[in-house]
C-alpha atoms as a PDB file:
ATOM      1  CA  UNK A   1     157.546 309.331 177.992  1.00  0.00           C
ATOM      2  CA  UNK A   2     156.317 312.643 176.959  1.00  0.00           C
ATOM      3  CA  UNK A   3     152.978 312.035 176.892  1.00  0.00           C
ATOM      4  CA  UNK A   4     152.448 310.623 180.309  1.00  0.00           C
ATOM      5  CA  UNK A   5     154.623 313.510 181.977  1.00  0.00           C
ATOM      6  CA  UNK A   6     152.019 315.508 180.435  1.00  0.00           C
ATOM      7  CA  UNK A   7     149.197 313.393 181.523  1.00  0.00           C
ATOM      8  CA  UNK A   8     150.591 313.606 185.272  1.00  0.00           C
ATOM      9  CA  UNK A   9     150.602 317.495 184.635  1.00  0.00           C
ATOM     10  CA  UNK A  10     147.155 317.746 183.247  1.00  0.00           C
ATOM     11  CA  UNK A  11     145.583 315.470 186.258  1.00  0.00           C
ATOM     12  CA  UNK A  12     147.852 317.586 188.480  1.00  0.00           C
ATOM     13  CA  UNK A  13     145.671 320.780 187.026  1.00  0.00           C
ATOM     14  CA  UNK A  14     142.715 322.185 189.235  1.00  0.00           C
ATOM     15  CA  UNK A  15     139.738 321.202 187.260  1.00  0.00           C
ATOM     16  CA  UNK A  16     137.868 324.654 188.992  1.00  0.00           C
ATOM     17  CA  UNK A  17     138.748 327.753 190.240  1.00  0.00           C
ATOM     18  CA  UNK A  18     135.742 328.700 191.642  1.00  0.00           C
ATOM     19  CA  UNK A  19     134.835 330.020 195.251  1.00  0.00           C
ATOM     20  CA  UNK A  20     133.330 326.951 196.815  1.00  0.00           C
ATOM     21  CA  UNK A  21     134.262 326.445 200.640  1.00  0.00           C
ATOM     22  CA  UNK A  22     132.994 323.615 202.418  1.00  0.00           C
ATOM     23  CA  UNK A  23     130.681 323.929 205.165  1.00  0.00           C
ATOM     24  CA  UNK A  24     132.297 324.303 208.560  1.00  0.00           C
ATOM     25  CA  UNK A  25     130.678 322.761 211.643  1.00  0.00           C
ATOM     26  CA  UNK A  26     131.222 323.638 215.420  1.00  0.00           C
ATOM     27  CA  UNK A  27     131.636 320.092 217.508  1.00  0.00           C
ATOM     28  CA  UNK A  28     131.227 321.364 220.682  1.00  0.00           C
ATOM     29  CA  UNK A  29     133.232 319.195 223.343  1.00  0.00           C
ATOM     30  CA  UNK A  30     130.730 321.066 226.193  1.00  0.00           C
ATOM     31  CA  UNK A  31     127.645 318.955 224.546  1.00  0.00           C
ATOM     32  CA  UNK A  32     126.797 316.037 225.510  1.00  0.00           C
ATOM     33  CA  UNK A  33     128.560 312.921 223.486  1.00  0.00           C
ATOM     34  CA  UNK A  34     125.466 312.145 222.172  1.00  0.00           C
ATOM     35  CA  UNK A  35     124.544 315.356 220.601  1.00  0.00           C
ATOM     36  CA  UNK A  36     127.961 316.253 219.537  1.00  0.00           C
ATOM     37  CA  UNK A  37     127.601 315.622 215.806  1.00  0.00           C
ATOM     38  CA  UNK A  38     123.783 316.628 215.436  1.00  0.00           C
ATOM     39  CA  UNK A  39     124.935 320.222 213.696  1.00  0.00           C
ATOM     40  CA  UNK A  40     126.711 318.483 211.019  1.00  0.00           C
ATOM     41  CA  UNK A  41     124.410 315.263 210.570  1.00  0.00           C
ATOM     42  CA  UNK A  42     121.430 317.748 210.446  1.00  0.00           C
ATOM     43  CA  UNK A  43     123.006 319.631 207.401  1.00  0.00           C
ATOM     44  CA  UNK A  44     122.884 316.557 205.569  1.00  0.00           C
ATOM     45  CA  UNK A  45     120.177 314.687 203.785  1.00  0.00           C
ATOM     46  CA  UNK A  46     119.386 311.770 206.336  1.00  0.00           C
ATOM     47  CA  UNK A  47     118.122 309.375 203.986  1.00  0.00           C
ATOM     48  CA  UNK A  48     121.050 309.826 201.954  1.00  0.00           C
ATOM     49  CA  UNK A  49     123.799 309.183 204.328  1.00  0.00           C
ATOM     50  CA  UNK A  50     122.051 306.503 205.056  1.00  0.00           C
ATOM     51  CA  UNK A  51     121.834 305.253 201.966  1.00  0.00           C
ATOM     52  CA  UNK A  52     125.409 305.677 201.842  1.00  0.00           C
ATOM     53  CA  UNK A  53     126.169 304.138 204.800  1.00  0.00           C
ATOM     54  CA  UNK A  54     124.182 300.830 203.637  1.00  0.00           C
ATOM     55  CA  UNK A  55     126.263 300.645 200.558  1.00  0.00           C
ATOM     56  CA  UNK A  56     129.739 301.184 202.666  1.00  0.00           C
ATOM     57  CA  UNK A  57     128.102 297.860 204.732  1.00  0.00           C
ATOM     58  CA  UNK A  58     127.427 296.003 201.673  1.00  0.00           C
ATOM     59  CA  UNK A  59     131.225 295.872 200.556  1.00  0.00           C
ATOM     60  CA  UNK A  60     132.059 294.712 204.261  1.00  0.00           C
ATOM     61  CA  UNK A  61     133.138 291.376 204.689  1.00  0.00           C
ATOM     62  CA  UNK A  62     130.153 289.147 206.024  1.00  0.00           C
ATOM     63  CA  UNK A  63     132.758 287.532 208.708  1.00  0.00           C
ATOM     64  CA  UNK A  64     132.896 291.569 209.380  1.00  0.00           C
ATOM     65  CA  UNK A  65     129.514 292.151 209.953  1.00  0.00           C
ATOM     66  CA  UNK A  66     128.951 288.667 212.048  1.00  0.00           C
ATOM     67  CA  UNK A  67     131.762 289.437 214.586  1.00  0.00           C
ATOM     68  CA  UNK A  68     130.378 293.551 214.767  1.00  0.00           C
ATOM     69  CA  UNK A  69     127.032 292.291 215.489  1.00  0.00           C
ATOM     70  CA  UNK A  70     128.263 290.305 218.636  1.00  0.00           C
ATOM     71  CA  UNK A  71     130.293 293.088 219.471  1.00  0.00           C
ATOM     72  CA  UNK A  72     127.469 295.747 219.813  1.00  0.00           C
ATOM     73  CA  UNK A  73     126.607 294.775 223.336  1.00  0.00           C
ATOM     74  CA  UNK A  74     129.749 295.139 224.234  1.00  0.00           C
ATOM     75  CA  UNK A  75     130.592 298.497 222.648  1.00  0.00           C
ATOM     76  CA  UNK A  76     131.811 300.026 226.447  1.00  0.00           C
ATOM     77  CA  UNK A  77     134.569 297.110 226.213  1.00  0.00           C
ATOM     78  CA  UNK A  78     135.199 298.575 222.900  1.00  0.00           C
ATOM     79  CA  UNK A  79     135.292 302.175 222.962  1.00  0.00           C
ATOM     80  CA  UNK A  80     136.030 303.972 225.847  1.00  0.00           C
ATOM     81  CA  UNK A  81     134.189 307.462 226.866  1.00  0.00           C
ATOM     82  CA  UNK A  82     133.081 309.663 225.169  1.00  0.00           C
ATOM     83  CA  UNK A  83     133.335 307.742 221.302  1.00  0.00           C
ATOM     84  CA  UNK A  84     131.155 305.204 222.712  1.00  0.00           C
ATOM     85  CA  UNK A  85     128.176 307.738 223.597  1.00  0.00           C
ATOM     86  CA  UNK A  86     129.630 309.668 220.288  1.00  0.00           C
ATOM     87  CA  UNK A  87     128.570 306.474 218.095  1.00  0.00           C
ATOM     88  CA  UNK A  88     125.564 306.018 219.901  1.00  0.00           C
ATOM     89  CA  UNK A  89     124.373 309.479 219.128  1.00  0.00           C
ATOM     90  CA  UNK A  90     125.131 309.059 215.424  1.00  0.00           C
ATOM     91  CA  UNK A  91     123.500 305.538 215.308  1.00  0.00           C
ATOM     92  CA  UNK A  92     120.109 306.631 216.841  1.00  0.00           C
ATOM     93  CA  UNK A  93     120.420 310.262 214.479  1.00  0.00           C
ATOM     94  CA  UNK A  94     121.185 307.767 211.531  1.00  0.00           C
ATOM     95  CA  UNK A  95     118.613 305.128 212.540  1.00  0.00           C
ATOM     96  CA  UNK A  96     120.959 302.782 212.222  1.00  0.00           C
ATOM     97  CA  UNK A  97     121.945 299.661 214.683  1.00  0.00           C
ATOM     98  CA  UNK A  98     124.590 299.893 217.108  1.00  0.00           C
ATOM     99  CA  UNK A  99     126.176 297.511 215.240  1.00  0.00           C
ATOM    100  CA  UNK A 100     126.035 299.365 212.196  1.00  0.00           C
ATOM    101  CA  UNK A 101     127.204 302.470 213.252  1.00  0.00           C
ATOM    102  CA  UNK A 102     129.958 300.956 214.510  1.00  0.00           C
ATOM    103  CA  UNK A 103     131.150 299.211 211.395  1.00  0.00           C
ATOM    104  CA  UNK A 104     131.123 302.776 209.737  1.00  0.00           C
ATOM    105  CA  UNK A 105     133.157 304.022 213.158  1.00  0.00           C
ATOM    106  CA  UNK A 106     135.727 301.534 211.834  1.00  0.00           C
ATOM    107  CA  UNK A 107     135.683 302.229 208.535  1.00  0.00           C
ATOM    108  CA  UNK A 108     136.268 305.815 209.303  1.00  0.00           C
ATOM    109  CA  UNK A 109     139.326 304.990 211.376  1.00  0.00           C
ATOM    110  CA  UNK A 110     140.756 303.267 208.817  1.00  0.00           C
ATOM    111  CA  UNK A 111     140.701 305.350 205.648  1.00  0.00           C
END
């Protein structure tokens, strides 16, 4: 019992002290809905977000991905103003489908 009260202290333990802050991004409400998210998606590597987007697709269901696909004509039935421009914006930044961006939309939401 011993041990694993000190192997919930010792995970409990900051592994580093050091002075690392994350970035910090201004989403401006007064741009457009398509634009919003540029600053932050242009600090990032494109090819490897999407990269990691691909690989958060893969582990979606394939029932997922068919019932998404018929869905992305209809994203305004979907998502109302302004997430629907908002995913569109990140989509076309991402060059990813509609579709595809919003699978990751939804996978967002629900972690």
């Amino acid at each position: 019992m011993l041990l694993y009260l000190h192997l919930l202290l010792f995970c409990l333990l900051p592994v580093d002290r050091g002075d690392f802050s994350p970035p910090r991004f201004n989403v401006s409400l007064e741009v457009p809905a398509e634009q919003r998210w540029e600053p932050v998606l242009k600090h990032y590597d494109a090819v490897q977000l999407r990269k990691i987007t691909q690989q958060v697709i893969a582990y979606a269901p394939k029932w997922m991905i068919f019932i998404i696909e018929r869905l992305e004509n209809q994203l305004s039935w979907i998502l109302p103003q302004p997430y629907e421009a908002e995913v569109q914006g990140i989509a076309k930044a991402l060059d990813l489908s509609l579709g595809e961006g919003l699978l990751i939309n939804l996978v967002y939401e629900v972690s």
